[in-house]
N, C-alpha and C. Protein backbone atom coordinates (compact mmCIF):
# COMPACT_ATOMS: atom_id res chain seq x y z
N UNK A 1 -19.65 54.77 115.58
CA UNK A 1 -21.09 54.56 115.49
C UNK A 1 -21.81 55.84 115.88
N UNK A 2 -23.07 56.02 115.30
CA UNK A 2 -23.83 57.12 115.78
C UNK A 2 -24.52 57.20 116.78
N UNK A 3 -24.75 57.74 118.07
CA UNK A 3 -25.05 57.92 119.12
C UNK A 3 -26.42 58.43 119.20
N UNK A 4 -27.28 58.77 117.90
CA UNK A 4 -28.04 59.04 117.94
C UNK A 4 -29.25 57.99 117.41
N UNK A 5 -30.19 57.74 118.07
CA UNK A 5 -31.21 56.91 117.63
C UNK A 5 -32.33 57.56 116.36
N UNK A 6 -32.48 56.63 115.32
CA UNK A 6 -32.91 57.25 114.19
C UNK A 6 -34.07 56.63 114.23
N UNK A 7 -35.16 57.75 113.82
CA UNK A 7 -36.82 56.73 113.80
C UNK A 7 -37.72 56.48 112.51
N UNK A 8 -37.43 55.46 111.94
CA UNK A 8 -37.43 55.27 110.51
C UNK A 8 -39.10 55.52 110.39
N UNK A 9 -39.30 55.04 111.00
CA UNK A 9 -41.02 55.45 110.63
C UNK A 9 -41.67 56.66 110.40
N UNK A 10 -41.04 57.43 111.14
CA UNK A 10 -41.45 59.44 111.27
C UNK A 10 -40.60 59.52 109.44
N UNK A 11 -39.62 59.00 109.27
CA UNK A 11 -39.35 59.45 107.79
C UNK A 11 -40.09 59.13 106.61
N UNK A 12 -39.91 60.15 105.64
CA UNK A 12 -40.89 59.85 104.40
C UNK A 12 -40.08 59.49 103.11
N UNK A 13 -40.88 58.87 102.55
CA UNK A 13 -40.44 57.87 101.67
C UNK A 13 -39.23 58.26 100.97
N UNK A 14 -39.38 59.75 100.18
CA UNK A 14 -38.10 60.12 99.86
C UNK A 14 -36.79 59.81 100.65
N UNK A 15 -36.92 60.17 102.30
CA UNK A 15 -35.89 60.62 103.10
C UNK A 15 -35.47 58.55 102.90
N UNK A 16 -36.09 58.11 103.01
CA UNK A 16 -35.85 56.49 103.52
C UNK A 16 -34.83 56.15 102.25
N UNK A 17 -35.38 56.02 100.99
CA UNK A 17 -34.85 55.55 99.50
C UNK A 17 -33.28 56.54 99.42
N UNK A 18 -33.44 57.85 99.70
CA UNK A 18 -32.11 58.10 99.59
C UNK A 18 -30.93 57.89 100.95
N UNK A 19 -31.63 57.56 102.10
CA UNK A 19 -31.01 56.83 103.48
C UNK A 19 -30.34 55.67 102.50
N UNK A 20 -31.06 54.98 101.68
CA UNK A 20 -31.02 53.54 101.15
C UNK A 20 -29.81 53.63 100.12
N UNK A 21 -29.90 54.56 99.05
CA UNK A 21 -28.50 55.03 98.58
C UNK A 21 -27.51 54.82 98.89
N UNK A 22 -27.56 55.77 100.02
CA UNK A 22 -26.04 56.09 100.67
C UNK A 22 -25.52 55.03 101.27
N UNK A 23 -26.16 54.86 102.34
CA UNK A 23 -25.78 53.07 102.76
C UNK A 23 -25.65 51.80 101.80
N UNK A 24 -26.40 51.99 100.72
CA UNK A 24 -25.56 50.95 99.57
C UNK A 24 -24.32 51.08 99.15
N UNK A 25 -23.80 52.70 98.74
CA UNK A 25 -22.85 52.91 98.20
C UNK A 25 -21.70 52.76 99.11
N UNK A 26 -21.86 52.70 100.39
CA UNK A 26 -20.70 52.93 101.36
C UNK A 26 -20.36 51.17 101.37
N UNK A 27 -21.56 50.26 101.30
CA UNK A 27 -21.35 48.83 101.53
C UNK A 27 -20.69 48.43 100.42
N UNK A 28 -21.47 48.91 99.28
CA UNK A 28 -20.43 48.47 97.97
C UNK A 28 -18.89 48.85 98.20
N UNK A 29 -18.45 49.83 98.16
CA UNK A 29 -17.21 50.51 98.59
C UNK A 29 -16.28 49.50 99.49
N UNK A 30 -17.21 49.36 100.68
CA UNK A 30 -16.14 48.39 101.62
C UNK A 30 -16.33 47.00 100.60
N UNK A 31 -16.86 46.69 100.47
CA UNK A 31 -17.02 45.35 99.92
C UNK A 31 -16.01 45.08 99.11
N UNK A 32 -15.47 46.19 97.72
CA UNK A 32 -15.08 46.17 97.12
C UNK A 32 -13.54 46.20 97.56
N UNK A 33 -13.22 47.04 98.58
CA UNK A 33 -11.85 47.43 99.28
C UNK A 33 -11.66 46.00 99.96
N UNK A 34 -12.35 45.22 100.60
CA UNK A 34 -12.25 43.78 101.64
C UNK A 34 -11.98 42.64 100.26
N UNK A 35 -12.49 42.57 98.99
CA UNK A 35 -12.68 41.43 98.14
C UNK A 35 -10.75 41.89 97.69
N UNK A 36 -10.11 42.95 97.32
CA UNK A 36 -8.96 43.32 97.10
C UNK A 36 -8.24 43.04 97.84
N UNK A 37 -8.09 43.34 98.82
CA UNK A 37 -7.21 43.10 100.31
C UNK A 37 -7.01 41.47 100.49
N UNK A 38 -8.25 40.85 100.34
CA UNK A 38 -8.47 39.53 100.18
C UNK A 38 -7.71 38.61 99.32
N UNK A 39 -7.87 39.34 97.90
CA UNK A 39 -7.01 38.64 96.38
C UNK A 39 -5.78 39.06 96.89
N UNK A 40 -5.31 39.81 97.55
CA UNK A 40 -3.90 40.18 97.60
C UNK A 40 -3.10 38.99 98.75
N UNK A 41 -4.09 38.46 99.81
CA UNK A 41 -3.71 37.61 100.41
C UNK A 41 -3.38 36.49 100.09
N UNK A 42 -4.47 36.07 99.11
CA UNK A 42 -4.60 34.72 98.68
C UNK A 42 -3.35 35.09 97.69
N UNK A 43 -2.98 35.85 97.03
CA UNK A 43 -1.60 35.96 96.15
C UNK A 43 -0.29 35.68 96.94
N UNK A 44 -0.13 36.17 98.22
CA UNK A 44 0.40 35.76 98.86
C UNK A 44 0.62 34.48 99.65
N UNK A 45 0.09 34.05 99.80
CA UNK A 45 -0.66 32.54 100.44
C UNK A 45 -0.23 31.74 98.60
N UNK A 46 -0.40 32.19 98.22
CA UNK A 46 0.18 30.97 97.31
C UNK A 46 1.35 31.30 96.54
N UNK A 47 1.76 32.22 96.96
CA UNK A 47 3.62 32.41 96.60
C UNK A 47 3.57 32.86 94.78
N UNK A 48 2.32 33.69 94.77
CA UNK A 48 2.30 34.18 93.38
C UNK A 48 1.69 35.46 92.94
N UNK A 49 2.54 36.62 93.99
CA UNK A 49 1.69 37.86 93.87
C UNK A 49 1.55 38.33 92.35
N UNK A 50 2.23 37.64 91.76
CA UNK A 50 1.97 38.54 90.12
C UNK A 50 1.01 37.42 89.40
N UNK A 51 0.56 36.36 90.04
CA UNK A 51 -1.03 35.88 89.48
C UNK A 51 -2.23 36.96 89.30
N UNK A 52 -2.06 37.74 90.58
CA UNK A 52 -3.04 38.84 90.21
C UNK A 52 -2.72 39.88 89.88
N UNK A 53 -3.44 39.47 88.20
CA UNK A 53 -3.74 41.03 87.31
C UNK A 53 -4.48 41.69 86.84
N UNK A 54 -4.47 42.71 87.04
CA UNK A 54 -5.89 43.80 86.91
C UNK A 54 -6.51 43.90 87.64
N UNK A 55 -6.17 42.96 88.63
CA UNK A 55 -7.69 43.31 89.85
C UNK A 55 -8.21 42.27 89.46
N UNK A 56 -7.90 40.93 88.27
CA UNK A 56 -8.77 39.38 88.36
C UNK A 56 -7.92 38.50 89.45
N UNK A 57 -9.10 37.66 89.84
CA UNK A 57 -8.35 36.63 90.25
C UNK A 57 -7.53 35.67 89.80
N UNK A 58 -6.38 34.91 90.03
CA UNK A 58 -5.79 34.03 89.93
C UNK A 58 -6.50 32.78 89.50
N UNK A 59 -6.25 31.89 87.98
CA UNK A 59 -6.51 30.58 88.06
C UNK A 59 -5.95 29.59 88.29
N UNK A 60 -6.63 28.80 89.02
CA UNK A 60 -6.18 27.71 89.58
C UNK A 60 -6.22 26.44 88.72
N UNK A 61 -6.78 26.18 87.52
CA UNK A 61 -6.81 25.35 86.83
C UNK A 61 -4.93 25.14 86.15
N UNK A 62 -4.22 23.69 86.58
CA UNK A 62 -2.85 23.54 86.26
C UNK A 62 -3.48 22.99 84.55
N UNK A 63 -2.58 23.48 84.14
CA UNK A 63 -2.01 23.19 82.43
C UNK A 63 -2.44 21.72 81.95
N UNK A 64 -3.60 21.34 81.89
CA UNK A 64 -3.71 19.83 81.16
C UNK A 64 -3.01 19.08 80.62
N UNK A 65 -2.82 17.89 80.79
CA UNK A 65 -1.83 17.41 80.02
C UNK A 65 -2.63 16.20 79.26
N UNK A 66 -2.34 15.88 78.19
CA UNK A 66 -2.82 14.88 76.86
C UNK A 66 -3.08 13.98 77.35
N UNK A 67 -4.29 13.21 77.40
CA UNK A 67 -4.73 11.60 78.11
C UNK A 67 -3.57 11.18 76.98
N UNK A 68 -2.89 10.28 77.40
CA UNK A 68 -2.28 8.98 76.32
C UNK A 68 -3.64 8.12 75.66
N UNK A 69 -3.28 7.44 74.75
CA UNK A 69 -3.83 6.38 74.40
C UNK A 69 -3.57 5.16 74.40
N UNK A 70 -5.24 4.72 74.51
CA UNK A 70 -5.23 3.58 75.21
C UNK A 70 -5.28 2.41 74.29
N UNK A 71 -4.63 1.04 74.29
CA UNK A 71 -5.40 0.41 73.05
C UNK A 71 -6.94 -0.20 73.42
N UNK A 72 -7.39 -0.79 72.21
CA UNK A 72 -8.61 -1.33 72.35
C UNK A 72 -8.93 -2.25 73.03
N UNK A 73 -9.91 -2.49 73.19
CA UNK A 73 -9.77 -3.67 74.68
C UNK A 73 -11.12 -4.62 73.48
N UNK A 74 -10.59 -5.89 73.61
CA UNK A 74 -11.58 -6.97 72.71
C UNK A 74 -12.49 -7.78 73.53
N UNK A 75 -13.47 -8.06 73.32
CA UNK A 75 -14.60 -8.71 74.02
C UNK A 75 -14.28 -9.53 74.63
N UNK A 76 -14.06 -10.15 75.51
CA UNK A 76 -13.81 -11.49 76.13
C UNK A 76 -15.49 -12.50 76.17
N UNK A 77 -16.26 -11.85 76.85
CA UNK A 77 -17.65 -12.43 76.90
C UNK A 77 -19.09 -12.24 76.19
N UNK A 78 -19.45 -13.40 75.40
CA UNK A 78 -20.78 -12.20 74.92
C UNK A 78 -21.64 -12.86 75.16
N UNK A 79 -23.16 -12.37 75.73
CA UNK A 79 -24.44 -12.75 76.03
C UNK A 79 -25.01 -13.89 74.55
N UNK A 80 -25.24 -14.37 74.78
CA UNK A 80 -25.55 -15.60 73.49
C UNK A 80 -27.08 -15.42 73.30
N UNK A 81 -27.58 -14.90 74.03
CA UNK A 81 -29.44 -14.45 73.71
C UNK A 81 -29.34 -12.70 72.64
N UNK A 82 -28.30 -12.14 73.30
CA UNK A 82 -28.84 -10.40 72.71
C UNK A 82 -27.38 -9.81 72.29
N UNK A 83 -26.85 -10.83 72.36
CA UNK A 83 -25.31 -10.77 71.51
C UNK A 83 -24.49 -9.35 72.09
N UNK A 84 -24.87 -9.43 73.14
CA UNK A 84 -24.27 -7.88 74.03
C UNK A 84 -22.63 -8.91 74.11
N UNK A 85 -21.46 -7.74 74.18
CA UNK A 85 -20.17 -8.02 75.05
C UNK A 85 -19.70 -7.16 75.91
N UNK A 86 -18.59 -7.56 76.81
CA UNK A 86 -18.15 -7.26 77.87
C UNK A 86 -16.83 -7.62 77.87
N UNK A 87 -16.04 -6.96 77.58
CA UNK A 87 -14.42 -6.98 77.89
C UNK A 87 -13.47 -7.63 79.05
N UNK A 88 -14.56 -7.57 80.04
CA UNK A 88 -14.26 -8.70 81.38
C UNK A 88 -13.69 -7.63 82.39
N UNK A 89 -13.82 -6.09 82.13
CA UNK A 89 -12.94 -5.05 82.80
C UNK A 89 -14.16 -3.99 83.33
N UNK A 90 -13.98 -3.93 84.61
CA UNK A 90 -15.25 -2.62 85.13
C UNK A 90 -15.91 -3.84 85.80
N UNK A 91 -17.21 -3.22 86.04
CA UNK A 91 -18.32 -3.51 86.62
C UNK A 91 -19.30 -4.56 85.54
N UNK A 92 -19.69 -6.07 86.42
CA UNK A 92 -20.57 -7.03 85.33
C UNK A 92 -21.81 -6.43 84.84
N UNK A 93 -21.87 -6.51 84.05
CA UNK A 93 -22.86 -6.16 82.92
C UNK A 93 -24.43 -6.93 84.04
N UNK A 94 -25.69 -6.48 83.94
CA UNK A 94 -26.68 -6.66 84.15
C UNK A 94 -26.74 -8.53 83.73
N UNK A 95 -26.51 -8.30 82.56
CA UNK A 95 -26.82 -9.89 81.59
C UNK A 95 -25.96 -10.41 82.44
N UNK A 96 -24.72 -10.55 83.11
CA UNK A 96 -24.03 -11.39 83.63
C UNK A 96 -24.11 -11.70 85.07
N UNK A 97 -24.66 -10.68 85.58
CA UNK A 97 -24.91 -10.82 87.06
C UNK A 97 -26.19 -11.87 87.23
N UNK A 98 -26.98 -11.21 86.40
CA UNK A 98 -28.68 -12.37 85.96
C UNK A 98 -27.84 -13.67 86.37
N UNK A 99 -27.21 -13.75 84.60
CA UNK A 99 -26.97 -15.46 84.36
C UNK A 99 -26.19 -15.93 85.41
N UNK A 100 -25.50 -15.19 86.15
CA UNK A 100 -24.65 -16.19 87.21
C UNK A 100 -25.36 -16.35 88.59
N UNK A 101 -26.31 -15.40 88.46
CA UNK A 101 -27.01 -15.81 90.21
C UNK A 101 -28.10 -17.08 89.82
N UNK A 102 -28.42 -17.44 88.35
CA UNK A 102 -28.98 -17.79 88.05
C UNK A 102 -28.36 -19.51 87.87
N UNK A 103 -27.52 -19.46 88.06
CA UNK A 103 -26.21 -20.43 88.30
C UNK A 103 -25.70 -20.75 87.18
N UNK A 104 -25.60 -20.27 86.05
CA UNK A 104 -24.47 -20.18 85.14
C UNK A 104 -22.95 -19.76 85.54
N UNK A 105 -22.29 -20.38 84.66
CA UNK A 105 -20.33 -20.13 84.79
C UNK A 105 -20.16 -18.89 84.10
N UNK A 106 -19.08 -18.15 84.41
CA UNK A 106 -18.92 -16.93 83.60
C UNK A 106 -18.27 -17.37 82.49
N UNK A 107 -17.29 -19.20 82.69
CA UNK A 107 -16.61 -19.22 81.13
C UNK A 107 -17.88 -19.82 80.56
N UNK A 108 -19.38 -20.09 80.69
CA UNK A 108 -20.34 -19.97 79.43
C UNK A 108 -20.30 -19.29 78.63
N UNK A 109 -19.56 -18.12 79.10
CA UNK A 109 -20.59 -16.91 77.85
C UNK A 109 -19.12 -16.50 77.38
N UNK A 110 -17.67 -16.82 77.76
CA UNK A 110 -16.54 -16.46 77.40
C UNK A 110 -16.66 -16.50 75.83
N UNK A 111 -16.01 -15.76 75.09
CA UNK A 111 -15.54 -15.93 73.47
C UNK A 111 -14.84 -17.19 73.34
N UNK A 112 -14.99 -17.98 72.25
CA UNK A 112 -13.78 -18.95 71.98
C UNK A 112 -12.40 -18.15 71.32
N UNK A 113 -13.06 -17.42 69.87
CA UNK A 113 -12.56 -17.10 69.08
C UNK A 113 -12.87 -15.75 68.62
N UNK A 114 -12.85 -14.20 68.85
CA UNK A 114 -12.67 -13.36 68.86
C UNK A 114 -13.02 -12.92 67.26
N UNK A 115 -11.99 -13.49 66.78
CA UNK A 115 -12.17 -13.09 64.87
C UNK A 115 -12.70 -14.09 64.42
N UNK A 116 -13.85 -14.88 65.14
CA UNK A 116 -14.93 -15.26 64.14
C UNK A 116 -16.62 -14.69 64.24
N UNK A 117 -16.51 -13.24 64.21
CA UNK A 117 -17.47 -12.94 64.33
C UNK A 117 -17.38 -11.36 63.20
N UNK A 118 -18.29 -11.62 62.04
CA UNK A 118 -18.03 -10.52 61.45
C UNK A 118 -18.41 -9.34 61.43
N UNK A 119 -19.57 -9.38 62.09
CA UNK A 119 -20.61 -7.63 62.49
C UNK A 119 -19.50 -7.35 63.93
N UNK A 120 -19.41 -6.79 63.99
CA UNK A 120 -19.01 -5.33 65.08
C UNK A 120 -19.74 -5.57 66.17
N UNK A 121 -18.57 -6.63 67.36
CA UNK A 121 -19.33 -7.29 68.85
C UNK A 121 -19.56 -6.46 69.13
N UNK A 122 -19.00 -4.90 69.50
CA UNK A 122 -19.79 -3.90 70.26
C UNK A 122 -21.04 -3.56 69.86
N UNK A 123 -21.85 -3.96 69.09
CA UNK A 123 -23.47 -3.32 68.24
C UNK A 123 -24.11 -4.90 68.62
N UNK A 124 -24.91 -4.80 69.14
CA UNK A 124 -26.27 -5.44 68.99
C UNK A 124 -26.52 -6.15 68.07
N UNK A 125 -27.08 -7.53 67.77
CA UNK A 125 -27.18 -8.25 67.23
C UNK A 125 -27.87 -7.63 65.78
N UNK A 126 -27.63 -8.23 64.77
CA UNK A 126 -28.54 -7.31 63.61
C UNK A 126 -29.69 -7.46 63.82
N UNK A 127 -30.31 -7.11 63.43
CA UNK A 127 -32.21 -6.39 63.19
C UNK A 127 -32.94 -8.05 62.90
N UNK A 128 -32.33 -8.46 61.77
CA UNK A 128 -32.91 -9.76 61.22
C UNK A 128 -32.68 -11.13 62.14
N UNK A 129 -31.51 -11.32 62.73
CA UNK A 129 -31.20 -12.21 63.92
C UNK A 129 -30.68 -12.90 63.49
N UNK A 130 -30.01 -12.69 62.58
CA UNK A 130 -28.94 -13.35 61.47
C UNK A 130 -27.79 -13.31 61.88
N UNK A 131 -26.62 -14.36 61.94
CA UNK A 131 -25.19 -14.11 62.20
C UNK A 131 -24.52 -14.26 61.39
N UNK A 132 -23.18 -13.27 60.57
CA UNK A 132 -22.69 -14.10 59.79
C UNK A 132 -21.53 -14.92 59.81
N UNK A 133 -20.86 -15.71 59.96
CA UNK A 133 -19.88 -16.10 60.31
C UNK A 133 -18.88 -16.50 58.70
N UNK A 134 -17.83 -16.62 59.29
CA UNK A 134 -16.44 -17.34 58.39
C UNK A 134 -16.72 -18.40 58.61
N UNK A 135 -15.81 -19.28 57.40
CA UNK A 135 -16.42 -19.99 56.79
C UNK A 135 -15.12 -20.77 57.20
């Protein structure tokens, strides 16, 4: 450290901005030497000094692997006012929590029959309020 006390105020603007320089460049410098020293640890610490190359860091993201597929899951319950369904899996639907505090059974709103319904249970009732059914 310097032993000498420096009096920033007696300096003029020039002398201050290039004070300001130099002391950036020396901080960058260490900064840059401490962030290296650092990656070299953490290479070590995880038993993979040749993760770091070039001077990048190491990723940590492991190799993804393919969700499987799932099959389809079929309606078990549908709202009989707004023709919404619910698979019976997760969290109850708004419409079902209503109708049951409301003291309805949950097998009210159960499906009988699955393939007698020909529009697409996941969509909203049609526009017109029409159902079509098999015959």
């Amino acid at each position: 450290m310097v032993g000498n006390k420096v009096d920033f105020n007696s300096m003029t603007v020039d002398e201050l901005w290039s004070l300001h320089e130099e002391v950036s460049a020396i901080l960058s410098a260490r900064i840059l030497e401490e962030k290296r020293e650092l990656e070299k640890r953490l290479a070590i610490l995880s038993r993979g000094a040749d993760m770091v190359v070039n001077g990048t860091p190491p990723r940590f993201a492991p190799e993804a692997k393919p969700r499987r597929k799932y099959p389809k899951v079929v309606p078990q319950y549908r709202n009989p006012e707004t023709f919404e369904t619910w698979s019976g899996r997760g969290k109850r639907p708004r419409w079902v929590v209503l109708a049951m505090a409301s003291g309805h059974d949950i097998e009210d709103f159960r499906i009988k029959d699955p393939g007698d319904l020909k529009f697409n249970p996941a969509s909203p009732a049609p526009p017109d309020g029409s159902i079509e059914r098999s015959a």
